[in-house]
C-alpha atoms as a PDB file:
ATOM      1  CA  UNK A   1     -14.425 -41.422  -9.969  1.00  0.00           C
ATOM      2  CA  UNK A   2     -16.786 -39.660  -7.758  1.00  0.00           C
ATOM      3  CA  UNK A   3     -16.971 -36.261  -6.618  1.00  0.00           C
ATOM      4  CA  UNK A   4     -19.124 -34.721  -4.157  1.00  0.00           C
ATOM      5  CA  UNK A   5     -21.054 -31.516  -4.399  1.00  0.00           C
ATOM      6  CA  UNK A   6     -20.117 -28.284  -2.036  1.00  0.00           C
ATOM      7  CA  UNK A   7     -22.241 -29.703   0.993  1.00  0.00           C
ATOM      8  CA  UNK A   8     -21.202 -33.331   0.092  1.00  0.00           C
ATOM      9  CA  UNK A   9     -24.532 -34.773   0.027  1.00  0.00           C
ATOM     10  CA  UNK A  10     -24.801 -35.188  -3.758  1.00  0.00           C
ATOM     11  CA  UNK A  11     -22.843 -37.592  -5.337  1.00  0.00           C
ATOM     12  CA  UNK A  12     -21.894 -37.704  -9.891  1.00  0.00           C
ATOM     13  CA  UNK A  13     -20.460 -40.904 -10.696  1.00  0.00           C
ATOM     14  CA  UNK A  14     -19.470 -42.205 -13.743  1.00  0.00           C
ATOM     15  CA  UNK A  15     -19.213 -46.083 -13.198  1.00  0.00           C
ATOM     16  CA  UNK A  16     -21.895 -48.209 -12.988  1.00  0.00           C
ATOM     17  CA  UNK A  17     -21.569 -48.932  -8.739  1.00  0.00           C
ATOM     18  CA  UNK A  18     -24.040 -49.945  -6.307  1.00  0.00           C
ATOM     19  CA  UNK A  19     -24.561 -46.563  -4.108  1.00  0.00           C
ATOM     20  CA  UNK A  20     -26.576 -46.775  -1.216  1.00  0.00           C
ATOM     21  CA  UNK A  21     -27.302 -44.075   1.105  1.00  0.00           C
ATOM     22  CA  UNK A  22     -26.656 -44.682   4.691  1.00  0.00           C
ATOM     23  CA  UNK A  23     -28.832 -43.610   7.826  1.00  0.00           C
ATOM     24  CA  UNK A  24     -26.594 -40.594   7.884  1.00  0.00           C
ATOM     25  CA  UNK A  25     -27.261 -38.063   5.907  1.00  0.00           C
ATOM     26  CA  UNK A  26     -24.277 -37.219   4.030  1.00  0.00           C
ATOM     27  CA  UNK A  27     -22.472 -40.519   4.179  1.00  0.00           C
ATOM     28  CA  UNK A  28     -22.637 -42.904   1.266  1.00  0.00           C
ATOM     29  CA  UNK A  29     -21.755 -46.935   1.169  1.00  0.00           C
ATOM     30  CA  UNK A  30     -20.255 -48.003  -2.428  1.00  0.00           C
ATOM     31  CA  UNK A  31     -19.273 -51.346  -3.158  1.00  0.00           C
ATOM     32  CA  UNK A  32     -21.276 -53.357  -1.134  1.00  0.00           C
ATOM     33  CA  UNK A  33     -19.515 -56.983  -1.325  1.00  0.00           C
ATOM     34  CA  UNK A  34     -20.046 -60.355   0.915  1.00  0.00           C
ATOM     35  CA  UNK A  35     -17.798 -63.000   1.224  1.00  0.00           C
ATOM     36  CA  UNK A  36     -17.316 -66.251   3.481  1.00  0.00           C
ATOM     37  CA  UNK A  37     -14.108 -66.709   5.298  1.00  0.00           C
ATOM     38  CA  UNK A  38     -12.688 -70.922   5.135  1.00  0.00           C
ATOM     39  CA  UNK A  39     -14.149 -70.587   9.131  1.00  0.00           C
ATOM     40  CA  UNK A  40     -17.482 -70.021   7.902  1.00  0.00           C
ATOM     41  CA  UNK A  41     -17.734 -66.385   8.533  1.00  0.00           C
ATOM     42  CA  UNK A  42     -20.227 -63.644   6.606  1.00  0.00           C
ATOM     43  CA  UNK A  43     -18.355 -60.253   5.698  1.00  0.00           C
ATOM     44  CA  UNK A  44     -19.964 -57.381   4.056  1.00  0.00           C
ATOM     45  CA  UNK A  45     -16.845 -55.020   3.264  1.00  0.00           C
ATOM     46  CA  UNK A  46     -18.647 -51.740   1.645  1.00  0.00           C
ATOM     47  CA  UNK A  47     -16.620 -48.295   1.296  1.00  0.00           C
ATOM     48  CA  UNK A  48     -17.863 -44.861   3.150  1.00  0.00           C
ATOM     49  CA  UNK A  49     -17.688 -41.609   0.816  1.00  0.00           C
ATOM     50  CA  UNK A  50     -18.975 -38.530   2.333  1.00  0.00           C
ATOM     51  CA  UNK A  51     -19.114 -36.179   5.156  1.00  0.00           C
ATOM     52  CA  UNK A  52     -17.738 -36.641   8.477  1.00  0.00           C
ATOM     53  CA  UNK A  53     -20.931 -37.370  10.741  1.00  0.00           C
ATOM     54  CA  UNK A  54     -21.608 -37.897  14.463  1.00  0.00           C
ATOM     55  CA  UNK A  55     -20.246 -40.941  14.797  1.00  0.00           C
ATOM     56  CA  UNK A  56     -16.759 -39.317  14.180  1.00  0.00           C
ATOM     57  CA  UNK A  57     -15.765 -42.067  11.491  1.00  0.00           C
ATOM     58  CA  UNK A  58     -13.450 -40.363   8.886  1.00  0.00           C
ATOM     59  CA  UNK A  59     -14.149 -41.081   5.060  1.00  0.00           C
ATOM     60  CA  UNK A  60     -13.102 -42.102   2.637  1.00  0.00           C
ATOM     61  CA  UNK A  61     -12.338 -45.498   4.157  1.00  0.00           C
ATOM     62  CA  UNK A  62     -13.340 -49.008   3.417  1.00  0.00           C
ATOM     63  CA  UNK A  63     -15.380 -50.881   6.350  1.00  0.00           C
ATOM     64  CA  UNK A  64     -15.949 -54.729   7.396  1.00  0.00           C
ATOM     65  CA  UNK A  65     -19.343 -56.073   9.347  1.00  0.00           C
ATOM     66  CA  UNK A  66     -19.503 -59.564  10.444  1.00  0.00           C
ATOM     67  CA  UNK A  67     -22.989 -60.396   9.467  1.00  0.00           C
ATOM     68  CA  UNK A  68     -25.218 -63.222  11.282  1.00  0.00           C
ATOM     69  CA  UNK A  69     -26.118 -65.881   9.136  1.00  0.00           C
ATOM     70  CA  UNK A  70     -29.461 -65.852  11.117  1.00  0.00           C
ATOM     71  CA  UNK A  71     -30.221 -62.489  10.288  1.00  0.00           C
ATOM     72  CA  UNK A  72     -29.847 -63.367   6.392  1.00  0.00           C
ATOM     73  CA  UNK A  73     -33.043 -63.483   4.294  1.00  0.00           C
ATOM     74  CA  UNK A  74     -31.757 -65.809   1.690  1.00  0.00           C
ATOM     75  CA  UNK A  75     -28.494 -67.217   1.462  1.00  0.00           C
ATOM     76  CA  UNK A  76     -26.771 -67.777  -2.169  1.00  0.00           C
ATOM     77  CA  UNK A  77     -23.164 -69.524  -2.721  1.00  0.00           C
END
C-alpha cells in the first residue's frame, strides 16, 4: 500500500513498484505497463496517486495513452 505524507508529495511504499514522478509536482504514475491491442495498437495504462493539480484530473485513477509506434526508441515483443 502507499500512503502519502500531509502535503502529498512524499510517497512510503512497501512493494517493489515502478514510481515515477510526473511533470506535476505532487502527482505520481505507478505501474507503468504497455501492451498491443490484436489491431496493432500501443497502450501505456499507468495509475495517478497524488494531489489534485491544474489539470483538474482526480486521483487515484488508472489512465490509458495511445502511444505512436514512431515515437518509440526500441520496440520489444
Amino acid at each position: 500500500m502507499l500512503a502519502t505524507s500531509s502535503d502529498g508529495l512524499t510517497f512510503s511504499h512497501s512493494i517493489n513498484e515502478p514510481i515515477l514522478e510526473s511533470e506535476q509536482k505532487g502527482v505520481w504514475i505507478l505501474d507503468p505497463e504497455i501492451h498491443k491491442s490484436s489491431s496493432g495498437t500501443w497502450n501505456l495504462y499507468y495509475s495517478l496517486m497524488g494531489v489534485p493539480g491544474e489539470a483538474g484530473i482526480k486521483v487515484p485513477v488508472i489512465m490509458r495513452s495511445v502511444i505512436d509506434p514512431d515515437c518509440l526508441l526500441s520496440n520489444k515483443t
